[in-house]
N, C-alpha and C. Protein backbone atom coordinates (compact mmCIF):
# COMPACT_ATOMS: atom_id res chain seq x y z
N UNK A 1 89.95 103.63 90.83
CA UNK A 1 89.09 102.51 90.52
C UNK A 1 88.95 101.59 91.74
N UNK A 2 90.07 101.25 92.43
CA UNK A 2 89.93 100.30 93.62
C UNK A 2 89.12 100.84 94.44
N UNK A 3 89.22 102.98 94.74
CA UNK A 3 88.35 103.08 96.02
C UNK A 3 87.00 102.21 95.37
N UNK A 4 86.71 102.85 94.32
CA UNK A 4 85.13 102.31 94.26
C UNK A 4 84.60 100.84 94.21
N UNK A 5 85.11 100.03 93.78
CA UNK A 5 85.38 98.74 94.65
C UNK A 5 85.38 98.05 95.74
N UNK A 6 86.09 99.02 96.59
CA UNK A 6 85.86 98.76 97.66
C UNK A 6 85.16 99.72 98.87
N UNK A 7 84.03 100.53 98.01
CA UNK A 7 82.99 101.40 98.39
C UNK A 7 81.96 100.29 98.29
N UNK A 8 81.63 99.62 97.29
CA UNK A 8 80.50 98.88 96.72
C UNK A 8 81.15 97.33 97.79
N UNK A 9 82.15 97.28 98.15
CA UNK A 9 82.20 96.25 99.12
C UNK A 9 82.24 96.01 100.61
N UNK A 10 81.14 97.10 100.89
CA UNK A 10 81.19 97.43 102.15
C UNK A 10 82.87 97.75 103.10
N UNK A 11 83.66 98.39 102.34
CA UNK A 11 84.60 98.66 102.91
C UNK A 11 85.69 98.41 102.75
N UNK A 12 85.48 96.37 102.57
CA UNK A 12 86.28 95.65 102.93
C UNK A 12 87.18 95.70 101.07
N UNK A 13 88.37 95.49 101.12
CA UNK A 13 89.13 95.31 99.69
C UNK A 13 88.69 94.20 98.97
N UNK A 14 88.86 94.45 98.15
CA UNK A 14 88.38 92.95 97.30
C UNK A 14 90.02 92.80 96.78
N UNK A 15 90.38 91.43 97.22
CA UNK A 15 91.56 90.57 97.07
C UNK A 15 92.83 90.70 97.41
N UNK A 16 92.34 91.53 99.00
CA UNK A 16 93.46 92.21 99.99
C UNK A 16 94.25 91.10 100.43
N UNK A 17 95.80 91.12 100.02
CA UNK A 17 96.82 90.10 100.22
C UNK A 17 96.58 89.56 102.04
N UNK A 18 96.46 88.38 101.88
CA UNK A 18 96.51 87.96 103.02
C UNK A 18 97.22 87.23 103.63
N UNK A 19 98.49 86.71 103.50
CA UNK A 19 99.60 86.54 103.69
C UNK A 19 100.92 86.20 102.58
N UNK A 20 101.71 86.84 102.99
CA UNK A 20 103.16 86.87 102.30
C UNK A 20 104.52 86.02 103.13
N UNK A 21 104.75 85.68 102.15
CA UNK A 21 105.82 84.94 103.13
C UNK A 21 107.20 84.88 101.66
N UNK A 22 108.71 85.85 102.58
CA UNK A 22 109.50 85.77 101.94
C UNK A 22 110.53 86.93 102.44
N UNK A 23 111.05 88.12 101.99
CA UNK A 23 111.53 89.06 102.75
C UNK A 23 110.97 90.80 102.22
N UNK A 24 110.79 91.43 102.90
CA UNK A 24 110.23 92.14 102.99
C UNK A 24 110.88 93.48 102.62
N UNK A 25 110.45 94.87 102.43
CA UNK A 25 110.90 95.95 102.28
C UNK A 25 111.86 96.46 103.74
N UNK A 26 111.43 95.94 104.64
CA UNK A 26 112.66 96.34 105.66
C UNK A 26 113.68 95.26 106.17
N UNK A 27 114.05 94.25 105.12
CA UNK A 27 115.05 93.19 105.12
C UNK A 27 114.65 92.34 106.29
N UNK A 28 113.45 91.69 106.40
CA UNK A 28 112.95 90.87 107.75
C UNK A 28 112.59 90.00 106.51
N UNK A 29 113.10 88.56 106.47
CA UNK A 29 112.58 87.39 106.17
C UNK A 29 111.63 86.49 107.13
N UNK A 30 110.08 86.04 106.83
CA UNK A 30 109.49 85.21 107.40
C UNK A 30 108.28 85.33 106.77
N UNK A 31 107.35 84.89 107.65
CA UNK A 31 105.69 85.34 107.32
C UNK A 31 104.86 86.17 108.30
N UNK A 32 104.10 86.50 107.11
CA UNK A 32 103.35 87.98 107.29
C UNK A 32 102.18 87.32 107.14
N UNK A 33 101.13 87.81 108.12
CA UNK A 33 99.70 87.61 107.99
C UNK A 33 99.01 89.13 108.33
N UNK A 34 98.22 88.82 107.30
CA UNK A 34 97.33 90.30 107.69
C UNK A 34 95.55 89.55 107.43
N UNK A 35 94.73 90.84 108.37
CA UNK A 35 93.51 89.95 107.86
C UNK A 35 92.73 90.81 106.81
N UNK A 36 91.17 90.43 106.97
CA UNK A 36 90.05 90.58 105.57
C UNK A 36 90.72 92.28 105.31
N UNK A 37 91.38 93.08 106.08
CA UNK A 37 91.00 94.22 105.68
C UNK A 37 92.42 94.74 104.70
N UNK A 38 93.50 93.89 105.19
CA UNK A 38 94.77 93.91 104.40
C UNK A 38 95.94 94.50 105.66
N UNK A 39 95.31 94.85 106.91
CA UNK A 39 96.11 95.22 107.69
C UNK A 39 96.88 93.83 108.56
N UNK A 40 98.40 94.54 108.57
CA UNK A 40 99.38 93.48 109.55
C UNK A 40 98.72 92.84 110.49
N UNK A 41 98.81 91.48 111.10
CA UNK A 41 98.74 91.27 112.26
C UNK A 41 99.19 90.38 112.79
N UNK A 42 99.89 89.40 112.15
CA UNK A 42 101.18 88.69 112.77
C UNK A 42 102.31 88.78 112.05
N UNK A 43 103.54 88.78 112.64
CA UNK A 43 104.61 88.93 112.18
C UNK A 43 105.68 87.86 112.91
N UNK A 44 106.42 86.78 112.07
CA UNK A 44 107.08 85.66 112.64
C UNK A 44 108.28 86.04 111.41
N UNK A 45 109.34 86.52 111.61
CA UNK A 45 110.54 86.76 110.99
C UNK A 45 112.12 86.62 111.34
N UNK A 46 113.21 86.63 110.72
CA UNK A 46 114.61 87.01 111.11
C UNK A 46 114.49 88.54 110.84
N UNK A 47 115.24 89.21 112.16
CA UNK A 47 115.43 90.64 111.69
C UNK A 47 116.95 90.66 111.00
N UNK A 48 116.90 92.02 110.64
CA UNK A 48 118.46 92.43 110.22
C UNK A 48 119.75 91.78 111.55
N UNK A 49 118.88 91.93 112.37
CA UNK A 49 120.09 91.31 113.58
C UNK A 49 120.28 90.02 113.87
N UNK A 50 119.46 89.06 112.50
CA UNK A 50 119.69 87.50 112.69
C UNK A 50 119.32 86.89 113.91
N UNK A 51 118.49 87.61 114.82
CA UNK A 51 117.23 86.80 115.39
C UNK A 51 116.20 86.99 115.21
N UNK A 52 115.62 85.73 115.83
CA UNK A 52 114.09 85.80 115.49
C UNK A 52 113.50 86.30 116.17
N UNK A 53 112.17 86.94 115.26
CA UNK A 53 111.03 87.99 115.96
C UNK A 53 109.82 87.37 115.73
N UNK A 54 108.56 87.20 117.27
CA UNK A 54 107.08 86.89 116.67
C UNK A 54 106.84 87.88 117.44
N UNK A 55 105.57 88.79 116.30
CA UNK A 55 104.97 89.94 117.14
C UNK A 55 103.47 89.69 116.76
N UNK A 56 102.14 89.87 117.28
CA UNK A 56 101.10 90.16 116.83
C UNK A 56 100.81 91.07 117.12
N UNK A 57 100.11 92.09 115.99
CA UNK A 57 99.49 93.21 116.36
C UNK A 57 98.33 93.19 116.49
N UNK A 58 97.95 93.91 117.58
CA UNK A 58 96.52 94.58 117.98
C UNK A 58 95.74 95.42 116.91
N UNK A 59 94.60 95.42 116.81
CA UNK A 59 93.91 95.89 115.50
C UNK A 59 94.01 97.50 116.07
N UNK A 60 93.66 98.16 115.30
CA UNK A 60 93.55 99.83 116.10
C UNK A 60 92.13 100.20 116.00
């Protein structure tokens, strides 16, 4: 059902999370931003090694 949704929306997801902030599936607490398409692209967290990480990713 979602592909077609987001066939009829030119692509883009309709109500693709756009940021989370809390801890994550690989035990990194912080915030997560992703953009319109739902993909990562900043990342400001504690890793498992109790420092802090800011990464932005490059779109592909």
């Amino acid at each position: 059902m979602m592909d077609i949704i987001t066939h009829m929306n030119d692509g883009i997801p309709v109500g693709a999370d756009r940021l989370f902030t809390g801890e994550n599936f690989n035990n990194q607490t912080g915030v997560f931003i992703r953009d319109e398409y739902g993909k990562g692209r900043i990342k400001l967290y504690i890793g498992t090694d109790s420092k802090p990480h800011f990464q932005i990713l490059e779109r592909l």
